[in-house]
Protein backbone atom coordinates (compact mmCIF):
# COMPACT_ATOMS: atom_id res chain seq x y z
CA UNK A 1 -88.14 37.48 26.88
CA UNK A 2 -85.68 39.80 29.10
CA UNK A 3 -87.62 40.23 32.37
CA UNK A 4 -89.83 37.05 32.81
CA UNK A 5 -87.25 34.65 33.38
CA UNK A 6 -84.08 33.86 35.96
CA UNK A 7 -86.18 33.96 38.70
CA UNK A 8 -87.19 31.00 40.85
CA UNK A 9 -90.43 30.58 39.56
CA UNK A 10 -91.75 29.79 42.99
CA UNK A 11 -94.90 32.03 42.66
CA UNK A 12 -95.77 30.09 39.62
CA UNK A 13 -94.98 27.02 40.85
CA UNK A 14 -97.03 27.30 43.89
CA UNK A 15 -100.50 27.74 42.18
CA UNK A 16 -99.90 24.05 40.34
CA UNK A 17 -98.36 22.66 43.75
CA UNK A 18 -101.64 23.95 45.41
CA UNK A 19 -104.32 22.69 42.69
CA UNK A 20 -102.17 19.14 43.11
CA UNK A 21 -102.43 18.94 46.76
CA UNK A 22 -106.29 20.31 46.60
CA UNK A 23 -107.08 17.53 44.12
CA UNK A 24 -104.66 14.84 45.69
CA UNK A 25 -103.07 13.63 42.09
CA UNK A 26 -100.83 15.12 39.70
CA UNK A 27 -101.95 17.16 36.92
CA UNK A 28 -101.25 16.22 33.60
CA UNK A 29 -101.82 17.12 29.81
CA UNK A 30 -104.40 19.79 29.01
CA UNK A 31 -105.37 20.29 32.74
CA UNK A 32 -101.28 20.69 33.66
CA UNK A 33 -100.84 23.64 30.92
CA UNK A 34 -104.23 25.53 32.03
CA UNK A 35 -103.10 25.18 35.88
CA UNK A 36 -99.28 26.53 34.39
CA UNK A 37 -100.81 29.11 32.44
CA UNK A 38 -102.35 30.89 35.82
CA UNK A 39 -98.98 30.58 37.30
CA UNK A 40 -97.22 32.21 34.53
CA UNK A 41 -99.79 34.79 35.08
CA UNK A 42 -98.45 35.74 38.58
CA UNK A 43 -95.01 35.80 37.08
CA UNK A 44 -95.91 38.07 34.39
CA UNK A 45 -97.69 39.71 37.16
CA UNK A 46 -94.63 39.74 39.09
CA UNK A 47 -92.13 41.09 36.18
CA UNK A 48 -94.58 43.78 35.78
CA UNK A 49 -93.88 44.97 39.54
CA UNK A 50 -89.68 44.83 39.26
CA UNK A 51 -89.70 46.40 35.85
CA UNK A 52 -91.69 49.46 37.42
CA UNK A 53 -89.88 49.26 40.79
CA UNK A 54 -86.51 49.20 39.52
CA UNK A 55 -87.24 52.33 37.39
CA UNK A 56 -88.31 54.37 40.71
CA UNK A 57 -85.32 52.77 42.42
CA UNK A 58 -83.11 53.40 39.70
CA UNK A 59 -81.92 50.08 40.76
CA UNK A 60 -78.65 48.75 38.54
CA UNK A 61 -78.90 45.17 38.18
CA UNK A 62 -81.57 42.67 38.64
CA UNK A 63 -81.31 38.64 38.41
CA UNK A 64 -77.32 39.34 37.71
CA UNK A 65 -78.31 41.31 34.53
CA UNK A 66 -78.96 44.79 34.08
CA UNK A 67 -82.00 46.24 34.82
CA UNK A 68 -84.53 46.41 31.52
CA UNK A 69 -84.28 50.40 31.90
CA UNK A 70 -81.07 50.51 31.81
CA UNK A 71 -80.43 47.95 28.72
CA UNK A 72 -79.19 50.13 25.67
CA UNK A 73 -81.92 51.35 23.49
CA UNK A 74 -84.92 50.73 26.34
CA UNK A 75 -84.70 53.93 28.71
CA UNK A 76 -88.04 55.19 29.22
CA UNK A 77 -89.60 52.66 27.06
CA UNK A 78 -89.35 50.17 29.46
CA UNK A 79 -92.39 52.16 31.73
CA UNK A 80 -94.65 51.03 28.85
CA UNK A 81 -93.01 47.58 28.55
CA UNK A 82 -93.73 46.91 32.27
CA UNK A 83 -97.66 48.28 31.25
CA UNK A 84 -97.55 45.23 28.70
CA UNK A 85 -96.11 42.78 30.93
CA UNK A 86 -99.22 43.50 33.17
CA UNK A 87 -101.87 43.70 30.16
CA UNK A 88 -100.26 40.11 29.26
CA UNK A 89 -101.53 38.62 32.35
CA UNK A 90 -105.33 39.15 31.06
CA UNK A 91 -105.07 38.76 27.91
CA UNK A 92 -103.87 35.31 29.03
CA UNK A 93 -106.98 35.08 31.00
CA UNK A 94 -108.87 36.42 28.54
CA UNK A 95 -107.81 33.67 26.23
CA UNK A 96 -107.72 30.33 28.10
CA UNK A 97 -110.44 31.13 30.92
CA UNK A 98 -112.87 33.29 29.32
CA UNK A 99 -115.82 30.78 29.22
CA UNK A 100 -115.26 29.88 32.67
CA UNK A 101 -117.92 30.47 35.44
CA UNK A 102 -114.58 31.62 37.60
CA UNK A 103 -113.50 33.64 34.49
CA UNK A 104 -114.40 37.13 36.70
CA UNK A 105 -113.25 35.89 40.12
CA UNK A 106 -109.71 35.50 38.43
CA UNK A 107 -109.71 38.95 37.23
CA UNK A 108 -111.27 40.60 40.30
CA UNK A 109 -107.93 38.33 41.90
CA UNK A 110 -105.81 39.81 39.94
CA UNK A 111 -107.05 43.34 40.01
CA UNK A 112 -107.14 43.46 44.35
CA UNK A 113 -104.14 42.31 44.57
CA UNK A 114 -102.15 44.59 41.85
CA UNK A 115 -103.69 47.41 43.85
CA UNK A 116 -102.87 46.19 47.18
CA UNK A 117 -99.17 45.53 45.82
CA UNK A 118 -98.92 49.19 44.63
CA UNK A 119 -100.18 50.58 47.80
CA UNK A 120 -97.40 48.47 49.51
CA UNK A 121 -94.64 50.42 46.86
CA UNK A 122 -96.16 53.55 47.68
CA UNK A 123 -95.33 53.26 51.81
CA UNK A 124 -92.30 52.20 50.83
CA UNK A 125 -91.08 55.10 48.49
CA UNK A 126 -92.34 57.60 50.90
CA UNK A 127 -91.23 55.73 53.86
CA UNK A 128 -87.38 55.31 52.66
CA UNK A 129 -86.87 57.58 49.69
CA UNK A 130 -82.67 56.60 48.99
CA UNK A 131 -81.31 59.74 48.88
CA UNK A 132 -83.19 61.06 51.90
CA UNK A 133 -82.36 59.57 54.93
CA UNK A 134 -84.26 60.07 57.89
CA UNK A 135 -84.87 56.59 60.60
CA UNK A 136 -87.20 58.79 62.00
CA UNK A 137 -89.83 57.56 59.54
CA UNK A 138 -89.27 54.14 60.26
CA UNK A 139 -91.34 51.74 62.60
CA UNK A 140 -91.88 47.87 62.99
CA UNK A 141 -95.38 48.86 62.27
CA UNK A 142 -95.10 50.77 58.88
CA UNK A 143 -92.89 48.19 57.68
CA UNK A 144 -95.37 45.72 58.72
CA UNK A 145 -97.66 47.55 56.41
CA UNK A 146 -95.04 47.97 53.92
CA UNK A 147 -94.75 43.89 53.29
CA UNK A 148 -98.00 42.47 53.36
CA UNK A 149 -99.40 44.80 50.65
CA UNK A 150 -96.00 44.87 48.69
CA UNK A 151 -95.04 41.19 49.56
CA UNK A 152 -97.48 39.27 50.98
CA UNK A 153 -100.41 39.09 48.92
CA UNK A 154 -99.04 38.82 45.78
CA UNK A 155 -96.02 36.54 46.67
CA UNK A 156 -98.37 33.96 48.87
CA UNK A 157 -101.86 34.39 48.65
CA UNK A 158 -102.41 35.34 45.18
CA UNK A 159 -101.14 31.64 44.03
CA UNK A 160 -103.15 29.63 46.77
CA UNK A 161 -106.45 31.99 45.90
CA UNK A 162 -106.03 31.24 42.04
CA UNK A 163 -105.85 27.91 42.57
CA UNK A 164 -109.03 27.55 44.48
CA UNK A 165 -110.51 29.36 43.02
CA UNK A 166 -109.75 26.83 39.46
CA UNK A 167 -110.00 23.98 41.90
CA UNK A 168 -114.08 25.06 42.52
CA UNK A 169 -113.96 26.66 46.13
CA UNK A 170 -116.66 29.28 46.25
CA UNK A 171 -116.98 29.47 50.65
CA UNK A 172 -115.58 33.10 51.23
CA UNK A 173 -115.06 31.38 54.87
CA UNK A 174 -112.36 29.33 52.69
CA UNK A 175 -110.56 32.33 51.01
CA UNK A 176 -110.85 34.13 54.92
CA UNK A 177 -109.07 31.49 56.09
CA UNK A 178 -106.56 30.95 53.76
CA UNK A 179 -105.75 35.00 54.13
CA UNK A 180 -105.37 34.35 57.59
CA UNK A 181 -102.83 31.85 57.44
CA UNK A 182 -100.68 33.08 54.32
CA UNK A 183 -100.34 36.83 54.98
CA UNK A 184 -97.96 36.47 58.14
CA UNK A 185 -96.46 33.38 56.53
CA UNK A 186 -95.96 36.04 53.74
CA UNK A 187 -94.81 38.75 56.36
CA UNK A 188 -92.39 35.97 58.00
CA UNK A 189 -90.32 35.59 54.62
CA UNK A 190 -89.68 39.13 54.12
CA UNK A 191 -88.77 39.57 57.58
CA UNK A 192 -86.36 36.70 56.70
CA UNK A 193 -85.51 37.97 53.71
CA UNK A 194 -84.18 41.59 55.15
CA UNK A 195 -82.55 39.19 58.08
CA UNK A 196 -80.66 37.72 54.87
CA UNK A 197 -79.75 40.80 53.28
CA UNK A 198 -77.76 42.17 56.21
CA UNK A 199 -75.93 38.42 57.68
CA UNK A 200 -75.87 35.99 54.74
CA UNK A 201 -73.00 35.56 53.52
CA UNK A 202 -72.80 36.79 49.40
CA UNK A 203 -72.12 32.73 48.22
CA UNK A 204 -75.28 31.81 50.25
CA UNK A 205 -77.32 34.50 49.28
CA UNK A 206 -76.26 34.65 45.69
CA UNK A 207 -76.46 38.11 45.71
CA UNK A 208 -74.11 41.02 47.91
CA UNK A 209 -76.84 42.61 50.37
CA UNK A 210 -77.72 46.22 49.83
CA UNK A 211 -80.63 47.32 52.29
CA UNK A 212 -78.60 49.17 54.51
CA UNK A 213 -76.73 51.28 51.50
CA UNK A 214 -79.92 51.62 49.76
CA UNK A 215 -82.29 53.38 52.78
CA UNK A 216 -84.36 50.41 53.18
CA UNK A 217 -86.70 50.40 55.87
CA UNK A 218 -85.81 47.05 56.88
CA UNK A 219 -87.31 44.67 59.81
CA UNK A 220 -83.26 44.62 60.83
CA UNK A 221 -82.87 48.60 61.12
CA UNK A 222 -86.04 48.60 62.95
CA UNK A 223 -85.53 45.92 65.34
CA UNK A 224 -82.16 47.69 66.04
CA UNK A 225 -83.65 50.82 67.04
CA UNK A 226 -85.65 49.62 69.45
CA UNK A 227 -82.59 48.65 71.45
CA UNK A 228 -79.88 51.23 70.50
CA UNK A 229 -78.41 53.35 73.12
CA UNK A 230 -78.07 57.05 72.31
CA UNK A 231 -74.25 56.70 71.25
CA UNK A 232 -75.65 53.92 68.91
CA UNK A 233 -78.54 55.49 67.27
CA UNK A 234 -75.81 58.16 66.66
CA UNK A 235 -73.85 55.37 64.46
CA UNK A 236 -76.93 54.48 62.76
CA UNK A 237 -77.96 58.25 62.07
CA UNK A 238 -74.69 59.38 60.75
CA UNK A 239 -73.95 55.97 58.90
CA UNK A 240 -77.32 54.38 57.75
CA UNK A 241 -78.09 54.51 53.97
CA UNK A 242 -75.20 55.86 52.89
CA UNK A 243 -73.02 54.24 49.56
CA UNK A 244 -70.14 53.93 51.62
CA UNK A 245 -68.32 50.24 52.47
CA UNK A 246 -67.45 51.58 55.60
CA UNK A 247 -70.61 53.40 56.65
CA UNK A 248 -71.99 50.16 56.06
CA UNK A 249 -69.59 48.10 58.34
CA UNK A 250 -69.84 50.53 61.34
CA UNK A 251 -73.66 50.19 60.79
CA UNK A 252 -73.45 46.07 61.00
CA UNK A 253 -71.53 46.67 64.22
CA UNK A 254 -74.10 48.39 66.01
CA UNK A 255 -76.41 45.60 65.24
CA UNK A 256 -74.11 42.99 66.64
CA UNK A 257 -74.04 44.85 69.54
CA UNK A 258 -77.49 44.75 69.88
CA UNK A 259 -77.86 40.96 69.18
CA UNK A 260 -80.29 41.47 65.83
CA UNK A 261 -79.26 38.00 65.15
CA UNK A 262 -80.44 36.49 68.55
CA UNK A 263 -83.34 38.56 68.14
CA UNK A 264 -84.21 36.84 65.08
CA UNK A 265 -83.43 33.40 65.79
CA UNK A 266 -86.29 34.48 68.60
CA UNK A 267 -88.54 35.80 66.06
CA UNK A 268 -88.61 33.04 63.70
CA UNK A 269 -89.14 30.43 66.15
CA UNK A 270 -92.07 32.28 67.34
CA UNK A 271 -93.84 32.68 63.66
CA UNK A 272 -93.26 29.76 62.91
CA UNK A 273 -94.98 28.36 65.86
CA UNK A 274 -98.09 30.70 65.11
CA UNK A 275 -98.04 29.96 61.63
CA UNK A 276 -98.39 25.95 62.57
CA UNK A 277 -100.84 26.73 65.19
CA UNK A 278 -102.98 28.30 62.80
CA UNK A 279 -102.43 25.19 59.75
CA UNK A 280 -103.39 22.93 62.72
CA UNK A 281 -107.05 24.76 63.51
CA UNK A 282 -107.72 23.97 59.96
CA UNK A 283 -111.06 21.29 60.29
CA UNK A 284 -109.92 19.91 56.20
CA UNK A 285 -113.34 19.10 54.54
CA UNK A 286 -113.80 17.39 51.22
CA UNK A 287 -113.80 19.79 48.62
CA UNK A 288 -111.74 22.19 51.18
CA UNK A 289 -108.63 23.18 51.75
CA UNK A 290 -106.15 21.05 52.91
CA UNK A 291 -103.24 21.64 55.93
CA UNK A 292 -100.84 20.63 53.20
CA UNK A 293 -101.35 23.42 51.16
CA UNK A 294 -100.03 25.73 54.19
CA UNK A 295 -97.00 23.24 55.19
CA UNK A 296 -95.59 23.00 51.90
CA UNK A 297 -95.00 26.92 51.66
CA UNK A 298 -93.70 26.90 54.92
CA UNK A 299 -91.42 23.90 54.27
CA UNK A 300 -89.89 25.94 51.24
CA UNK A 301 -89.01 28.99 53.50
CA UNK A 302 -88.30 27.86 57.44
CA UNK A 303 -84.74 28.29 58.06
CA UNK A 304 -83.68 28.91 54.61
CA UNK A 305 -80.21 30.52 54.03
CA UNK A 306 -80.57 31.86 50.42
């Protein structure tokens, strides 16, 4: 398959880390492949989203290959190929977890958060269309919005939520409180994320950053605003989301000036603080969720580079 793999797999990964730490032993056999086989779904899930958003981006390249759309002999056909991609996810369902009392719970999952996600591409294509710049449109608070229903609850909670829902947790107090932990911990990695776009350097990332020639309305442009003379917000006007090198450089100047990266350094220290603050109110009860489940995503992503 072209699209499902060459990511990291992390989404997947997470719901069989979760069901492990929930259950305290590792998961082998029969039980391993029917815990795998609900993380595949939220990569399938997942492949679903990019082929769709790349068509609407008319993005070029994705995991260092061309994007399916763009692959001689696909074109349009790939709009119906991300449709199947996302009809693969329950017909997996359909097939392994049918006769399952949890069986509907897993779709209804699946189902909220597809439409969440969606909602979460919609702010964002009206928010930064890329060939119509205007930082007028752009706020901490819509791109707030922006990643927890594109990001957040697909990327974090979807995994955890599957696997309690396998693991037998029925207390909606359970799922409340797992939303209220992995949503921010979700918003904190995009926010890191567009903070790696702009500084990483390429051989750390992997990838050459292009938020600031593609429009994006990033936590980085938005953080600069707020802190831009009027000379600056000039720069950024005349320079910001334009496919120009040198656009581009005066743009990273402006938020040098500014000190985006010291304002970051401040930010993470401070989610990360909430986010354990919030894992350590956690009263574990057997059968329950566990503080692990929380510090192992946020072991993955604190103070990553790449």
């Amino acid at each position: 398959m072209y699209n499902l793999p060459g990511g990291k797999l992390n989404r997947g990964i997470s719901v069989v880390d979760t069901v492990e730490i929930l259950r305290e032993s590792k998961l082998e056999g029969e039980e391993y492949k029917r815990v795998a086989i609900l993380g595949w779904g939220v990569e399938l899930l997942q492949a679903y989203f990019l082929v769709a958003d790349d068509i609407m981006d008319a993005s070029i390249t994705r995991r260092g290959q061309s994007c399916w759309y763009r692959v001689e002999g696909v074109g349009n056909i790939a709009i119906n190929d991300s449709f199947m991609l996302e009809g693969a996810v329950y017909q997996l369902l359909k097939k392994h977890f049918r006769k399952e009392p949890y069986y509907v719970d897993l779709i209804e999952l699946f189902f909220d958060t597809t439409y969440k996600t969606e909602m979460g591409q919609l702010i964002d294509l009206i928010t930064a269309p890329e060939h119509d710049v205007n930082l007028d449109r752009f706020s901490l608070k819509r791109h707030s919005q922006t990643v927890i229903y594109k990001t957040a609850w697909y990327s974090f909670y979807l995994p955890v939520a599957l696997a309690m829902r396998y693991h037998g947790i029925t207390s909606e107090d359970q799922y409340k409180l797992a939303e209220n932990i992995l949503i921010p911990l979700g918003e904190y990695f995009q926010i890191q994320d567009d903070y790696l776009d702009c500084f990483a350097p390429p051989e750390k990332l992997g990838k050459i950053g292009t938020d600031i020639l593609d429009n994006k309305n990033s936590w980085v442009i938005n953080i600069a605003l707020q802190s831009v003379a009027p000379e600056q917000r000039k720069i950024l006007d005349d320079n910001y989301g334009r496919k120009d090198s040198e656009c581009e450089k005066r743009v990273k100047e402006v938020f040098r000036a500014v000190d985006v990266e010291g304002k970051y350094r401040a930010y993470e220290q401070q989610a990360y603080q909430k986010i354990v603050g919030l894992v350590n109110e956690i009263q574990e009860e057997r059968g329950g969720l566990k503080r692990d489940v929380f510090l192992a995503f946020l072991k993955k992503i604190f103070g990553r580079t790449m």
